[in-house]
Protein backbone atom coordinates (compact mmCIF):
# COMPACT_ATOMS: atom_id res chain seq x y z
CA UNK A 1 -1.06 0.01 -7.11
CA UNK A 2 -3.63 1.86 -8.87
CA UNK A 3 -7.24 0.61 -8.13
CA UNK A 4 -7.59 0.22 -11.95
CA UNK A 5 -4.48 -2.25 -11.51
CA UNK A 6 -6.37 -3.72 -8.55
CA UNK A 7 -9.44 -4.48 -9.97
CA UNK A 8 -7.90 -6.19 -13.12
CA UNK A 9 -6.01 -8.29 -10.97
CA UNK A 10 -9.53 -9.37 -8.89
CA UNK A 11 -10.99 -9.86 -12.66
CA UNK A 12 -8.81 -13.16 -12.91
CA UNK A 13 -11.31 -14.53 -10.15
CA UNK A 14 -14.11 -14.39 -12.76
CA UNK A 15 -16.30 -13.46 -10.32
CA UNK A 16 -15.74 -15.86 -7.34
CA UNK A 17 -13.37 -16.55 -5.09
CA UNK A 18 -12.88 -20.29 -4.58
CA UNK A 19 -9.64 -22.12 -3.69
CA UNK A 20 -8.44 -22.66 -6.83
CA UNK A 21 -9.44 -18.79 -8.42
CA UNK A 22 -7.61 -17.12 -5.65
CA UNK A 23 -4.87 -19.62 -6.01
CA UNK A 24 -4.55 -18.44 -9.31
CA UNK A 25 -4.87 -14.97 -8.60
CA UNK A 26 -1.98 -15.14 -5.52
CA UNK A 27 0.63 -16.64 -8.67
CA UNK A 28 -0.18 -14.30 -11.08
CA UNK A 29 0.18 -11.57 -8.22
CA UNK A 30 3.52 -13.08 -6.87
CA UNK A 31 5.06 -12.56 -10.75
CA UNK A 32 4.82 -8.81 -9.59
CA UNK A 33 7.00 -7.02 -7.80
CA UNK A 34 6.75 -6.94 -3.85
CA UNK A 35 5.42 -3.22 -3.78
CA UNK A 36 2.79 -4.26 -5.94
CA UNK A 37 1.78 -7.06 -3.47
CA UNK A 38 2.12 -4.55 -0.71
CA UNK A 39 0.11 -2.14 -3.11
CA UNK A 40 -3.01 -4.84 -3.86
CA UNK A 41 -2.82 -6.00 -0.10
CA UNK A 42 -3.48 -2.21 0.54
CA UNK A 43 -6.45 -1.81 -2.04
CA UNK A 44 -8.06 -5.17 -0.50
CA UNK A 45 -8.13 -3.99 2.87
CA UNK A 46 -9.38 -0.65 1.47
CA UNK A 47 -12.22 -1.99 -0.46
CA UNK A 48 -13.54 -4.04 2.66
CA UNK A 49 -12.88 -1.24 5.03
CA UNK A 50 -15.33 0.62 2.59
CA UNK A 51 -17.76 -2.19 3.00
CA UNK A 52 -18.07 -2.37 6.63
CA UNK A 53 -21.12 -0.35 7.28
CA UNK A 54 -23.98 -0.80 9.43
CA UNK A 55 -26.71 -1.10 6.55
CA UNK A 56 -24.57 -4.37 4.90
CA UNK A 57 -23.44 -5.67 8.28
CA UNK A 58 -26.76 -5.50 9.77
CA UNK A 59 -28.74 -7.36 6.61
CA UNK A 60 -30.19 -11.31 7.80
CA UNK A 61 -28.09 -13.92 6.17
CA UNK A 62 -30.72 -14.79 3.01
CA UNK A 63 -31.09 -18.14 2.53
CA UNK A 64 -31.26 -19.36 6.95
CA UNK A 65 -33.87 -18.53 9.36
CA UNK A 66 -33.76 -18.58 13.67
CA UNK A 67 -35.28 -21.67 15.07
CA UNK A 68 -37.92 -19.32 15.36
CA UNK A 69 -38.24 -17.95 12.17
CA UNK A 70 -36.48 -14.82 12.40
CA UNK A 71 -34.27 -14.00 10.16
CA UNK A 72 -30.85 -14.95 10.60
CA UNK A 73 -27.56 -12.60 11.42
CA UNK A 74 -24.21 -12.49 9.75
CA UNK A 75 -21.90 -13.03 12.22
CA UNK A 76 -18.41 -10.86 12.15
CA UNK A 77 -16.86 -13.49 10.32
CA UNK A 78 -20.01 -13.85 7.65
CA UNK A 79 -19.65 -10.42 7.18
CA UNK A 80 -15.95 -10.40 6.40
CA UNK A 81 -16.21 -13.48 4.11
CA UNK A 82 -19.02 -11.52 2.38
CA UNK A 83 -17.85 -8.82 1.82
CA UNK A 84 -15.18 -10.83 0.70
CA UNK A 85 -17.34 -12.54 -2.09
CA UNK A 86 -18.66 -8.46 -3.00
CA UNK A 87 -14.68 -7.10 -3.51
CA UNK A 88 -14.32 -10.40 -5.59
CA UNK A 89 -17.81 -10.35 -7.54
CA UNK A 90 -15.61 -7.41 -9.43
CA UNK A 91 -15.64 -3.55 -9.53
CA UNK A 92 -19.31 -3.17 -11.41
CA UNK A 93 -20.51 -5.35 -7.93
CA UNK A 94 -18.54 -3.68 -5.25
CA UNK A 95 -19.46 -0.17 -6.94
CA UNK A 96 -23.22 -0.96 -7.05
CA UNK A 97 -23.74 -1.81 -3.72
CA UNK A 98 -23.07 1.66 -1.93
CA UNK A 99 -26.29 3.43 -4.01
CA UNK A 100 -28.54 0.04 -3.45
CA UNK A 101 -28.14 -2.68 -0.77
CA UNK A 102 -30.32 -5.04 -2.53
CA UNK A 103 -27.31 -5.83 -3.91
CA UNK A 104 -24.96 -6.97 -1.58
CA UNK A 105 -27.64 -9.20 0.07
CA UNK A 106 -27.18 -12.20 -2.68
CA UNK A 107 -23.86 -12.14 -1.19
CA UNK A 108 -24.80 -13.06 2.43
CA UNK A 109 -25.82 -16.19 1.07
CA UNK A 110 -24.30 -19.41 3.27
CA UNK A 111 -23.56 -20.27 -0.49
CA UNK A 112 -21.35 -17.57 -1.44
CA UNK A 113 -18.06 -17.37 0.68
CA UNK A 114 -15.40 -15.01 -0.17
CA UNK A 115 -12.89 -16.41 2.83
CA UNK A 116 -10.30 -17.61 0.19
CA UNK A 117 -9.37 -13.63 -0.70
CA UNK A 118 -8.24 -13.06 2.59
CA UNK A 119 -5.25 -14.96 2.18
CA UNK A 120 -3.90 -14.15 -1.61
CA UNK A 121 -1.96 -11.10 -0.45
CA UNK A 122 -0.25 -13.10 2.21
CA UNK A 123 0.07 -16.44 -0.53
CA UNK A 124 1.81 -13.92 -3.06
CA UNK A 125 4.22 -12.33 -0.63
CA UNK A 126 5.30 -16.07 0.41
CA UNK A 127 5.47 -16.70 -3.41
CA UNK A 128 7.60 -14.03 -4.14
CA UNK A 129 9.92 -14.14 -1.13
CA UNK A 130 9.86 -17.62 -0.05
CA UNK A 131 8.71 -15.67 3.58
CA UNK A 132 6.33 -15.60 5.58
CA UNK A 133 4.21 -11.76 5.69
CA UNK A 134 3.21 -10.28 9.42
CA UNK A 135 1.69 -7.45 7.52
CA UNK A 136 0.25 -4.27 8.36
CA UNK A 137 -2.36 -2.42 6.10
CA UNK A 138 -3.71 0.97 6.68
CA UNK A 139 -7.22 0.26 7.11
CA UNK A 140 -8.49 -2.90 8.80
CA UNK A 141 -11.20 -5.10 7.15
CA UNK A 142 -11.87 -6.83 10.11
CA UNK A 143 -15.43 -6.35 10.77
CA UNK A 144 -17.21 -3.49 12.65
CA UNK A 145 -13.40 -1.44 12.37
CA UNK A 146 -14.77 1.27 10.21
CA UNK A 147 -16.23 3.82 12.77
CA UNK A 148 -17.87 5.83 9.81
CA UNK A 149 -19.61 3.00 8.79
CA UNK A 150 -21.15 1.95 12.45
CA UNK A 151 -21.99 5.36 13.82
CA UNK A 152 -23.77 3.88 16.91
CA UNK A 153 -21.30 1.23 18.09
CA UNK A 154 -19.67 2.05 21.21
CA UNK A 155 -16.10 3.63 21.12
């Protein structure tokens, strides 16, 4: 799958992925053939590997503050589900980002929650095949996985 493909294919979120717009998405992906699921499951992990970096991972959550009043940290999951809500804020987003993190930080927002994109690649394969999917990608988007990204985290 081309990322061109890919990123017309996150466009039918319009922007946000809720139940019911990645429900949407994992049908209209399951009407594809089962390399193309493969293919978009591989471009997803891809474009949150990409994300997993040290000056995204590291920003406060934006809208909660520490008992004390320090800022508040994303948590590994909060991260994922974040960058989550980036890949699925569209290709403009996701591309903007990388030259200026101000951008990504709306996204940490305990109000914006991307966890429901996690699960369309799986959702279309069981569409498709009436299977379950134990599947593999090439990258990993779980978080803190992209050595590149987190120079200074221990081996």
């Amino acid at each position: 799958m081309t990322w061109a493909d890919f990123w017309a294919l996150i466009a039918t979120l319009d922007g946000e992925a809720t139940q019911e717009s990645c429900q949407r998405l994992a049908e209209v992906l399951s009407r594809r053939s089962v390399p193309d699921i493969i293919g978009f499951a591989e471009r997803h992990a891809e474009a949150l590997y990409r994300l997993d970096q040290e000056k995204f991972g590291t920003l406060p959550v934006v809208d909660l503050t520490a008992r004390d009043g320090r800022p508040f940290p994303q948590s590994s999951d909060v991260f994922l589900y974040t960058r989550c809500a980036v890949v699925a804020a569209g290709q403009a987003v996701w591309e903007s980002v990388f030259f200026d993190v101000d951008r990504f930080a709306p996204y940490t927002s305990s109000e914006c929650d991307g966890e429901w994109l996690l699960y369309v690649p799986d959702k279309a394969y069981e569409l498709a095949t009436g299977r379950e999917w134990n599947r593999l990608t090439r990258y990993s988007f779980e978080s803190y996985s992209n050595k590149d990204g987190w120079p200074d985290l221990p081996a």
